[in-house]
Protein backbone atom coordinates (compact mmCIF):
# COMPACT_ATOMS: atom_id res chain seq x y z
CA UNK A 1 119.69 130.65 87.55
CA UNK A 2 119.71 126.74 88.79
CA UNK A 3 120.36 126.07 92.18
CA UNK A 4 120.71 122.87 94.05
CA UNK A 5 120.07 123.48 98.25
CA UNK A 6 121.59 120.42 99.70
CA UNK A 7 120.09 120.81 103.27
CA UNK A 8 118.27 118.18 105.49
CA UNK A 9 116.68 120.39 107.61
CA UNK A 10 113.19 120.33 106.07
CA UNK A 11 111.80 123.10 106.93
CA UNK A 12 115.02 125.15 106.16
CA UNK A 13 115.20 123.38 102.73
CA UNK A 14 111.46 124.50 101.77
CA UNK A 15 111.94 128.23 103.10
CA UNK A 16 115.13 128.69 100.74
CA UNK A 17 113.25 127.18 97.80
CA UNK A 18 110.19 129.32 98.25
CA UNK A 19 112.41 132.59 98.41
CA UNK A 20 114.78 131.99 95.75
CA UNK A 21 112.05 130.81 93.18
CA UNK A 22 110.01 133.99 94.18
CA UNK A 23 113.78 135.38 93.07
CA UNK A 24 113.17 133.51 89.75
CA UNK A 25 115.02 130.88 90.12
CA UNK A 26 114.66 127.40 89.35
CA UNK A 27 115.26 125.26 92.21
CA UNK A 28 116.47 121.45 92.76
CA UNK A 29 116.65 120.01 96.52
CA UNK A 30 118.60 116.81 97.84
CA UNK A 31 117.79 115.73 101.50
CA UNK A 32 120.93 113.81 102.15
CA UNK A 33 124.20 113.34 101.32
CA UNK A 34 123.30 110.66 98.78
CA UNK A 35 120.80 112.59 97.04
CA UNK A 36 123.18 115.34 96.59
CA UNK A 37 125.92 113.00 95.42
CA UNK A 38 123.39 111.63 92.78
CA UNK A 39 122.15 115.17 91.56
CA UNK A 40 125.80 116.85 91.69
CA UNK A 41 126.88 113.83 89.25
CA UNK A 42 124.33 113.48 86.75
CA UNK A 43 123.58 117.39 86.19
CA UNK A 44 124.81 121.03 86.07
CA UNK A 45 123.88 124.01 88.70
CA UNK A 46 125.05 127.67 88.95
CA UNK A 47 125.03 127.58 91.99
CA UNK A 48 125.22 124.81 94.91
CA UNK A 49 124.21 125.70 98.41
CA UNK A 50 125.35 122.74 100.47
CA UNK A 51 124.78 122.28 104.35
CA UNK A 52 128.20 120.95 105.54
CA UNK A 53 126.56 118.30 108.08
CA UNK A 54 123.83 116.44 106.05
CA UNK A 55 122.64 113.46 107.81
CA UNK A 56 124.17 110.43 105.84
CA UNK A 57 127.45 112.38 105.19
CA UNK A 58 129.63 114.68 105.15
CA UNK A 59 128.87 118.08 102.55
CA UNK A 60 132.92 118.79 102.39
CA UNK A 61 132.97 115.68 100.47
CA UNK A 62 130.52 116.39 98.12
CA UNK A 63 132.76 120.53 97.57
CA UNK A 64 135.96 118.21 96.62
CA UNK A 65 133.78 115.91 94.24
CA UNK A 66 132.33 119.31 92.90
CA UNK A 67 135.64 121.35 92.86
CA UNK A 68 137.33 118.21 90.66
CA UNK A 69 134.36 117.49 87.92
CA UNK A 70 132.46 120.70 88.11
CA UNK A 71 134.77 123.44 88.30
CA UNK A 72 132.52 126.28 87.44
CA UNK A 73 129.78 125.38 89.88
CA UNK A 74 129.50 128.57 92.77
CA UNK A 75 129.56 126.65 96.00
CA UNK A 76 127.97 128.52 98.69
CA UNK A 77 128.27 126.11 102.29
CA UNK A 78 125.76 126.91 105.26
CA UNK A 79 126.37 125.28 108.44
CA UNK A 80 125.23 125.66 111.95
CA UNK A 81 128.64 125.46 113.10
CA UNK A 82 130.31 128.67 113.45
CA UNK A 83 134.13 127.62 114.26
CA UNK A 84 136.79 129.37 112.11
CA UNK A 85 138.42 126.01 111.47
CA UNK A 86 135.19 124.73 109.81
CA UNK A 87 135.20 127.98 107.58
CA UNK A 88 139.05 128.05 106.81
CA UNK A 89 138.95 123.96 105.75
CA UNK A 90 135.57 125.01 103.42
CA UNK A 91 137.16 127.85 101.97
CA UNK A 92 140.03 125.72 101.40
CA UNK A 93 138.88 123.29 99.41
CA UNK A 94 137.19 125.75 97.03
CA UNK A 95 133.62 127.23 98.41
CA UNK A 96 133.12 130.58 96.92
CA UNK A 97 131.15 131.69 100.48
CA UNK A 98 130.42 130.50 104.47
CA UNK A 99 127.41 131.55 105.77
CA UNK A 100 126.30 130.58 109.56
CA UNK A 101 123.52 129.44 110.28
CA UNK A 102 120.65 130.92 111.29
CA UNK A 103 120.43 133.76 108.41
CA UNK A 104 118.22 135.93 106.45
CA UNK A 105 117.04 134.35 103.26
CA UNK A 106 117.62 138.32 101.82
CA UNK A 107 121.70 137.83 102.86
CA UNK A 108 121.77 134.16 101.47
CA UNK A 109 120.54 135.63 98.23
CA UNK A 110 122.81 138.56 98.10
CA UNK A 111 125.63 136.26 98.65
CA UNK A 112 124.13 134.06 95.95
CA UNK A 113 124.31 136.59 93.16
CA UNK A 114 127.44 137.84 94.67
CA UNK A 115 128.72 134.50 94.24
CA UNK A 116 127.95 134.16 90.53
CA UNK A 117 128.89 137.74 89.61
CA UNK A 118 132.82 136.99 90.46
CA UNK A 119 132.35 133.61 89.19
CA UNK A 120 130.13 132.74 85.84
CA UNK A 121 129.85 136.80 85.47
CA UNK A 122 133.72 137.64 86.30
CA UNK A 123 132.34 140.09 88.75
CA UNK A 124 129.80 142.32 86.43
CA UNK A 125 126.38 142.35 86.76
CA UNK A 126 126.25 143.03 83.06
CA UNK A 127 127.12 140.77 80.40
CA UNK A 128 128.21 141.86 77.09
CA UNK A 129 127.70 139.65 73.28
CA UNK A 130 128.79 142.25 70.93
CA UNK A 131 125.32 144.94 70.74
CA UNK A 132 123.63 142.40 73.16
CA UNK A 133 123.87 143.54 77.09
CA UNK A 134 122.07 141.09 79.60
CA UNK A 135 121.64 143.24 83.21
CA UNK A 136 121.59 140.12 85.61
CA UNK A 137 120.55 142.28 88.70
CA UNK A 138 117.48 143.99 86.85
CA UNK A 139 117.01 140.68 84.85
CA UNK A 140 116.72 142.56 81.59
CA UNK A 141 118.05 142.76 78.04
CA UNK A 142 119.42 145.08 75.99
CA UNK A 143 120.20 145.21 71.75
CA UNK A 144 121.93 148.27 70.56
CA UNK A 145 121.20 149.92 73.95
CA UNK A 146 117.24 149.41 73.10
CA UNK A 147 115.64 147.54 75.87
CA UNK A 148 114.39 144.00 74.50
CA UNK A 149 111.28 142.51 75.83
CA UNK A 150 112.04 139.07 76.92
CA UNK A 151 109.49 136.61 78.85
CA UNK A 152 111.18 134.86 81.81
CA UNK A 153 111.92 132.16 79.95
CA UNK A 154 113.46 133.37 76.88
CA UNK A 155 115.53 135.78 79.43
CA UNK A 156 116.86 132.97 81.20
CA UNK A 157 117.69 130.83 77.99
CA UNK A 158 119.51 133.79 76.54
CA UNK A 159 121.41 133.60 79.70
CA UNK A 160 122.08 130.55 79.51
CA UNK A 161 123.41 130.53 75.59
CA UNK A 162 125.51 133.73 76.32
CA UNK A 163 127.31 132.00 79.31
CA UNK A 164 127.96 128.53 77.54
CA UNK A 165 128.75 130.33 73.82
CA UNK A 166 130.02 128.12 71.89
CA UNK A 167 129.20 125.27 73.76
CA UNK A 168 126.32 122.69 71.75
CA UNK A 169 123.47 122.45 74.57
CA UNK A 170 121.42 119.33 73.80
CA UNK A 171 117.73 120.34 74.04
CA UNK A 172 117.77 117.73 77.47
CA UNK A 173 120.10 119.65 78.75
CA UNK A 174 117.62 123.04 77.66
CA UNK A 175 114.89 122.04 79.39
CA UNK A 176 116.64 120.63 82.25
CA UNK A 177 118.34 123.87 82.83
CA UNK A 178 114.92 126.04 82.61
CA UNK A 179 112.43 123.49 84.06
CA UNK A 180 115.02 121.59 86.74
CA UNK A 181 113.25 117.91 87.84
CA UNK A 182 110.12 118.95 85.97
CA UNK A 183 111.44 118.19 82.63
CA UNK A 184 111.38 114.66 83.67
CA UNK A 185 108.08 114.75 82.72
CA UNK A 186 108.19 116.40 79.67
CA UNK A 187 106.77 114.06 76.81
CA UNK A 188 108.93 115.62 73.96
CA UNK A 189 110.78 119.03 73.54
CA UNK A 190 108.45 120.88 70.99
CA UNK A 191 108.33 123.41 73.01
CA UNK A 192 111.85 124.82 73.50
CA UNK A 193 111.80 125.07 69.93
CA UNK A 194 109.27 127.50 70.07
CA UNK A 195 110.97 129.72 72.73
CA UNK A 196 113.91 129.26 70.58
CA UNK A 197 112.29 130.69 67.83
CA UNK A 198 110.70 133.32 69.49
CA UNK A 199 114.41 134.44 71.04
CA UNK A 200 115.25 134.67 67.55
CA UNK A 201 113.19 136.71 65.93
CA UNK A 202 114.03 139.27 69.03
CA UNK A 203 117.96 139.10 68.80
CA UNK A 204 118.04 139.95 64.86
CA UNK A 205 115.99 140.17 61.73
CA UNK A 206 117.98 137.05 60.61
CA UNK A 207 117.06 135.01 62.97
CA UNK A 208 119.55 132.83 63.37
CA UNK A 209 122.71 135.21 63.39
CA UNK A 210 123.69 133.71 66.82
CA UNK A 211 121.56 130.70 67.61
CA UNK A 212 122.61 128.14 65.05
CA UNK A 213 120.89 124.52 65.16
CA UNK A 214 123.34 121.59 65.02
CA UNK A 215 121.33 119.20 63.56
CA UNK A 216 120.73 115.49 65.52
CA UNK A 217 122.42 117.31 68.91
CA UNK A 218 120.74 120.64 69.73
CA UNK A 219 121.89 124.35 69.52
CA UNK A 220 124.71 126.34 70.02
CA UNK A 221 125.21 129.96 70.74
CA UNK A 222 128.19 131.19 68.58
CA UNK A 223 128.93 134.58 66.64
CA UNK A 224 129.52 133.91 62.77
C-alpha cells in the first residue's frame, strides 16, 4: 500500500513512517501544506493521512482538491483538535476517518486498512480475479485455493494490477507505486521487468494470460 502522511509535526511524521513501513508499506511524507499540494497533484496514494492544521495551510483544502481529482484516494484526517464541528465539516467534505490526536500508531493502522477495505477493497479483506484470491490482512496469495509464494514485491504489484485491471500502468507509474520517492533515482526500469516476469511465471504456465505488455506504454492487467 502507498501512503502519503501529510503532518508537520516532525517527530509525529517519522514515528508513523517507521510503523507503517514495518507494516509494509511504502511511505511518502510532505511537511507542509505546499508539499502536500505538490505530491497530492503530481501522484497517486491509497491512502492519504493528512493533519488538518499544517503550518502553511489549511489540510481541509487539500481533502476538497483530493475529493475532486482523486476520487478513490482513502483520506484518513488527524488533528489535535477534538471539536465535533471540526469532525462533522471533515467528514463532510469526504474523509473516510477522524482520528484525534494523540493516538496509538496500532489504532491509526487499523483504521488505515479499515479505510481501504470499504474503499479500494469494497469492504473484503479478500480480493477475488477469477482462481486468483489476494488475502490483504495476511498479505498472501492464493491460485486455485493453492497458496502462491510471492516476494513482497511481486505481492504488492499483483495488488496493484488486480485493483487497477484494465487500467495500462506505465512502468513510471510501477516503480513509483512500489518504490515511492526512491524511484527518482532509478537509472532505467530493467528491473520491474524482471519482477514482472517472475509474477508471471507464478500466475499461469502461459505466462502472460493476465499481464499483457502494451508495447511503447507499459502493462495492463486484463482477463482475455
Amino acid at each position: 500500500m502507498k501512503i502519503l502522511i501529510a503532518e508537520d509535526e516532525t517527530a509525529l511524521q517519522q514515528s508513523i513512517v517507521t510503523y507503517l513501513e514495518g507494516d509494509g508499506n511504502i511511505c511518502e511524507v510532505a511537511s507542509n501544506f505546499s508539499d502536500a499540494v505538490y505530491k497530492v497533484d503530481l501522484y497517486e496514494y491509497d491512502i492519504v493521512i493528512l493533519d488538518v492544521n499544517l503550518v502553511t495551510g489549511s489540510g481541509l483544502e487539500i481533502l476538497k482538491m483530493l475529493k475532486e481529482t482523486r476520487k478513490s484516494t482513502g483520506v484518513l484526517i488527524i488533528s489535535a483538535n477534538n471539536s465535533l464541528q471540526d469532525k462533522l465539516e471533515g467528514l463532510d467534505l469526504g474523509a473516510d476517518d477522524y482520528l484525534t490526536k494523540p493516538f496509538h500508531l496500532a489504532e491509526l493502522n487499523s483504521r488505515i486498512k479499515a479505510v481501504l477495505r470499504r474503499g479500494v477493497f469494497g469492504g473484503n479483506e479478500t480480493i477475488k480475479f477469477n482462481e486468483i484470491a489476494i488475502d490483504t490482512k495476511s498479505k498472501t496469495a492464493y491460485i486455485n485455493d493453492m497458496y502462491m509464494p510471492l516476494t513482497r514485491k511481486e505481492y504488492d504489484l499483483l495488488l496493484f494490477f488486480i485493483t487497477n485491471q484494465g487500467r495500462v500502468l506505465s512502468k513510471e507509474i510501477i516503480a513509483e507505486h512500489l518504490w515511492g520517492d526512491h524511484s527518482d533515482l532509478i537509472d532505467n526500469y530493467d528491473f520491474i521487468y524482471v519482477h514482472i516476469n517472475n509474477l508471471r511465471k507464478k500466475l499461469t504456465e502461459d505466462g502472460s494470460k493476465y499481464i499483457k505488455t502494451a508495447y511503447g506504454s507499459g502493462y495492463k492487467f486484463m482477463e482475455e
